[in-house]
Structures are given as structure tokens and as C-alpha cells.
C-alpha atoms as a PDB file:
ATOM      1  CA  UNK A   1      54.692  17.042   1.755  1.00  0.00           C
ATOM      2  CA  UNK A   2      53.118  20.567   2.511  1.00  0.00           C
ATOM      3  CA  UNK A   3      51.852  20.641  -0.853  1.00  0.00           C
ATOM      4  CA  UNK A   4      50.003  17.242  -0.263  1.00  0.00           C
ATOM      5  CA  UNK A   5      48.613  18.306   2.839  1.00  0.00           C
ATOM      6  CA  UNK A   6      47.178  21.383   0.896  1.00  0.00           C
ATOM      7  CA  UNK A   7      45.552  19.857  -1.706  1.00  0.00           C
ATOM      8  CA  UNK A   8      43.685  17.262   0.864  1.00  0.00           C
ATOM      9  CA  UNK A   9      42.746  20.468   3.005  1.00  0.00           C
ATOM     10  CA  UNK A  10      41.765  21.779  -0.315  1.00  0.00           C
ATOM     11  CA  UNK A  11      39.759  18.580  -1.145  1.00  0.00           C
ATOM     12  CA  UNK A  12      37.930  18.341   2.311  1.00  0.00           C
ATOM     13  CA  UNK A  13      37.189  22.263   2.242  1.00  0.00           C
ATOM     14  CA  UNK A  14      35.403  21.078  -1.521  1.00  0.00           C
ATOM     15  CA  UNK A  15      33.657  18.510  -0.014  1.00  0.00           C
ATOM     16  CA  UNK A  16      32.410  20.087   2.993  1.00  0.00           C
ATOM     17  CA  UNK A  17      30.868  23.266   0.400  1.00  0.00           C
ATOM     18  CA  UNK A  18      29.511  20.439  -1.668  1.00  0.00           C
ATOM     19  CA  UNK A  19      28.092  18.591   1.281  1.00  0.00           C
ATOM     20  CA  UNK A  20      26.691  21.801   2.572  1.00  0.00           C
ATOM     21  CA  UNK A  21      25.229  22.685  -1.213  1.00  0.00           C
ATOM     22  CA  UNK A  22      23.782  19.490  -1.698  1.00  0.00           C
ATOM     23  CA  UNK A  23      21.703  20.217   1.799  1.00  0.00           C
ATOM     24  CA  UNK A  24      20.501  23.190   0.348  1.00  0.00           C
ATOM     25  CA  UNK A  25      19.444  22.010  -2.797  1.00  0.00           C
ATOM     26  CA  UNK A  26      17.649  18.671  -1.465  1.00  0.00           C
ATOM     27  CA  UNK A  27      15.650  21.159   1.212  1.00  0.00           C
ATOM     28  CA  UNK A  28      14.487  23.122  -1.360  1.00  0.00           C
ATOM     29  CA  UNK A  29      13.763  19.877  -3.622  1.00  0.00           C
ATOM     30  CA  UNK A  30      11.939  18.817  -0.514  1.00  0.00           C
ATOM     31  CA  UNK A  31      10.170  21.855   0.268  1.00  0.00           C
ATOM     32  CA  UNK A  32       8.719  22.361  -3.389  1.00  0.00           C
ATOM     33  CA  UNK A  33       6.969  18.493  -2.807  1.00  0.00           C
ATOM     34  CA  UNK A  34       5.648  18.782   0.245  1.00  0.00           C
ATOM     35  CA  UNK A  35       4.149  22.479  -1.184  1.00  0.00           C
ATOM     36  CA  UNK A  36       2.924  20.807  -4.265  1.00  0.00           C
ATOM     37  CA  UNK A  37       1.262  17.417  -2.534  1.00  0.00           C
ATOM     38  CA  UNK A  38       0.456  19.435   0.441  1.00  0.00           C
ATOM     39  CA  UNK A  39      -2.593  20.847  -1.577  1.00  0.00           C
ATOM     40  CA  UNK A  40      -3.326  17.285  -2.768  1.00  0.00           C
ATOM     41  CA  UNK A  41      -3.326  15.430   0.317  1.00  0.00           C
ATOM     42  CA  UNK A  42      -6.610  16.951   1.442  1.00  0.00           C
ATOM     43  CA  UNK A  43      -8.117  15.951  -2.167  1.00  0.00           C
ATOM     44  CA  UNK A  44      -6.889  12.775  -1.561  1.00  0.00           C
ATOM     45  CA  UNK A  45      -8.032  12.362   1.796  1.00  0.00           C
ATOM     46  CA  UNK A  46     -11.863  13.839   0.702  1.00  0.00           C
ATOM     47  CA  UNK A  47     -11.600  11.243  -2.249  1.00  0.00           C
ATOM     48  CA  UNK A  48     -10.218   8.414  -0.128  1.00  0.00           C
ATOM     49  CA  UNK A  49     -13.284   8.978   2.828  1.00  0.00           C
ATOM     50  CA  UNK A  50     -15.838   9.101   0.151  1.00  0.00           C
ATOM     51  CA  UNK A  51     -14.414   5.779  -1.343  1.00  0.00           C
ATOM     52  CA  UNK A  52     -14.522   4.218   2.231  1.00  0.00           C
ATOM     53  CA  UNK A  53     -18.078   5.368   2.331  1.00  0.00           C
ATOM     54  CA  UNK A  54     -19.416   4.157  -0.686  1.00  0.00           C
ATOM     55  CA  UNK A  55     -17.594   0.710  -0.384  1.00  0.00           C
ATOM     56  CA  UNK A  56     -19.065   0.387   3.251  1.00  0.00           C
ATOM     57  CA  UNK A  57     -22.416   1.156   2.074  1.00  0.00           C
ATOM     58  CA  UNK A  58     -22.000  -1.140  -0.356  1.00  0.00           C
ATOM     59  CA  UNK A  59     -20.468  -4.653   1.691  1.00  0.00           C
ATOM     60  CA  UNK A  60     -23.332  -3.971   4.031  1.00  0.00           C
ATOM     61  CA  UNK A  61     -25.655  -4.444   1.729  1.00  0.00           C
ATOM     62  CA  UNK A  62     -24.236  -7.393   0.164  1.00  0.00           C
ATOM     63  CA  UNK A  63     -24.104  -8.085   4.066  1.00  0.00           C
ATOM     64  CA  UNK A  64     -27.969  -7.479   4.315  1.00  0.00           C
ATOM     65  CA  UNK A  65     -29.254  -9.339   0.975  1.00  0.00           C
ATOM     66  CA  UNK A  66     -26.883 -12.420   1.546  1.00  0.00           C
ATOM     67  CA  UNK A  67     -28.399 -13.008   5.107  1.00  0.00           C
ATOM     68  CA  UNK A  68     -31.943 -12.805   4.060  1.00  0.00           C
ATOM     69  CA  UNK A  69     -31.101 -15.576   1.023  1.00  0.00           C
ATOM     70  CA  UNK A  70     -29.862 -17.611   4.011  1.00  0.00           C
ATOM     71  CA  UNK A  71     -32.849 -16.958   6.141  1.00  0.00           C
ATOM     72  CA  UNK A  72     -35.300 -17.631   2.702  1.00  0.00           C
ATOM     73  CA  UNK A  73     -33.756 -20.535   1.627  1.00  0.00           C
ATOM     74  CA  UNK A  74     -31.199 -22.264   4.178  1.00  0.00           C
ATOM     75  CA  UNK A  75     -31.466 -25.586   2.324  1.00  0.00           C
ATOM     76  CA  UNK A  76     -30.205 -24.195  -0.582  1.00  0.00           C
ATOM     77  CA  UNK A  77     -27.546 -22.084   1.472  1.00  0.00           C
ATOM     78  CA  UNK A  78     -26.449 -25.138   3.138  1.00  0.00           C
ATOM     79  CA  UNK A  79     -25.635 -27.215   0.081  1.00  0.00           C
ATOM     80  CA  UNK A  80     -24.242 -24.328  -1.996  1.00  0.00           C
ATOM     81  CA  UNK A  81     -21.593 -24.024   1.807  1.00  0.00           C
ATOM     82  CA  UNK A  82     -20.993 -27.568   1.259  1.00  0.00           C
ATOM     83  CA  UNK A  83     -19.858 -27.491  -2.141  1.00  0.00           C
ATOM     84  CA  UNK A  84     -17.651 -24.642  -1.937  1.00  0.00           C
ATOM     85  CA  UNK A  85     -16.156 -26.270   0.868  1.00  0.00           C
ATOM     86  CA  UNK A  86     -15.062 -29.717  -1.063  1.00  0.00           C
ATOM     87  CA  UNK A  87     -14.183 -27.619  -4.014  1.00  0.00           C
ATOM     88  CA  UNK A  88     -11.299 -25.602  -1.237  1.00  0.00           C
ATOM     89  CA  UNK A  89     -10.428 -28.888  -0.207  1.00  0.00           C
ATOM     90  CA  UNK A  90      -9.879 -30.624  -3.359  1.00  0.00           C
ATOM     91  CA  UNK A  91      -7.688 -27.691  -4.438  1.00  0.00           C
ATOM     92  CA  UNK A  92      -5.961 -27.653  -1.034  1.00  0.00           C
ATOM     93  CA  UNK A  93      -5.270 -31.514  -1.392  1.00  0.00           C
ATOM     94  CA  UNK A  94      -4.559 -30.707  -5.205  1.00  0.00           C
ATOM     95  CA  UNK A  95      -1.738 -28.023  -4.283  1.00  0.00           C
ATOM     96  CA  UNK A  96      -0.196 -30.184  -1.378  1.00  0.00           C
ATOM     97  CA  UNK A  97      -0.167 -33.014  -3.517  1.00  0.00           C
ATOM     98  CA  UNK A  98       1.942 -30.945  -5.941  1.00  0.00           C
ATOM     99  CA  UNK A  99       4.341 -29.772  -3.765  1.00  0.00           C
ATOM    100  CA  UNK A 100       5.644 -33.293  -2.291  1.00  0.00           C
ATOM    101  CA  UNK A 101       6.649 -34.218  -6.092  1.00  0.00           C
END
């Protein structure tokens, strides 16, 4: 019985040093990342804004040319609206059709 209750002393006193050494190790894992992306994040952050730049620039020009098309030629506009809008609805009836067989 004493013997029993020494070796599962002995156990938890194993576990506890491997808990503890395990804590160690993943802080320094950790530490080493955040030291190796840390230096990255701001080159990802400059490449990111001057992504967001460039794609605003360019949806407001597409912005910009597609309302003067409009403005030049609203017939035209008008009927091109119109048939994208039957072709959504014909797939939209198309997919609900599909899904009550």
C-alpha cells in the first residue's frame, strides 16, 4: 500500500515537471513566431493597404465609366438590365424547380 501511494506521488511529481516543461517549451515555440511574423506583419500590412488602394482606385473607375455608358446610352442600359434580370430568374426558377424533385 505505501509503495502504491509512492509510485502515484512519483507519477503526479512526473507529470507536474512535464506539465511545467511543456509550458516552457510552447512559450518559447510561441515567442520565436511572434519574433519571426512580428517583422512580417508590417510587410503585410504595407502590402495589404497598397492592395486596398489600387483595388479602390480601380472599382471607382469601373464605378465612373459604367455610369457614363448609362448616361450615353440608357436605352441600351435598360434592355441589357432587363435581360440579365430574366436570365437570374430563369436560373432561380431553374434551381427551385430542381430542388422540389
Amino acid at each position: 500500500m505505501i509503495i502504491g501511494l509512492l509510485i502515484i506521488n512519483l507519477k503526479n511529481i512526473m507529470n507536474d515537471f512535464n506539465r511545467e516543461k511543456f509550458r516552457e517549451n510552447m512559450h518559447k515555440v510561441v515567442d520565436q513566431a511572434v519574433d519571426k511574423l512580428g517583422g512580417n506583419y508590417d510587410q503585410i500590412s504595407d502590402k495589404a493597404a497598397e492592395f486596398y488602394g489600387k483595388a479602390s482606385e480601380k472599382a471607382s473607375h469601373a464605378k465612373e465609366m459604367t455610369q457614363k455608358y448609362v448616361r450615353e446610352n440608357p436605352q441600351k442600359s435598360l434592355i441589357m438590365a432587363a435581360g440579365v434580370g430574366a436570365i437570374s430568374a430563369m436560373i432561380v426558377v431553374g434551381v427551385m424547380r430542381r430542388r422540389k424533385c
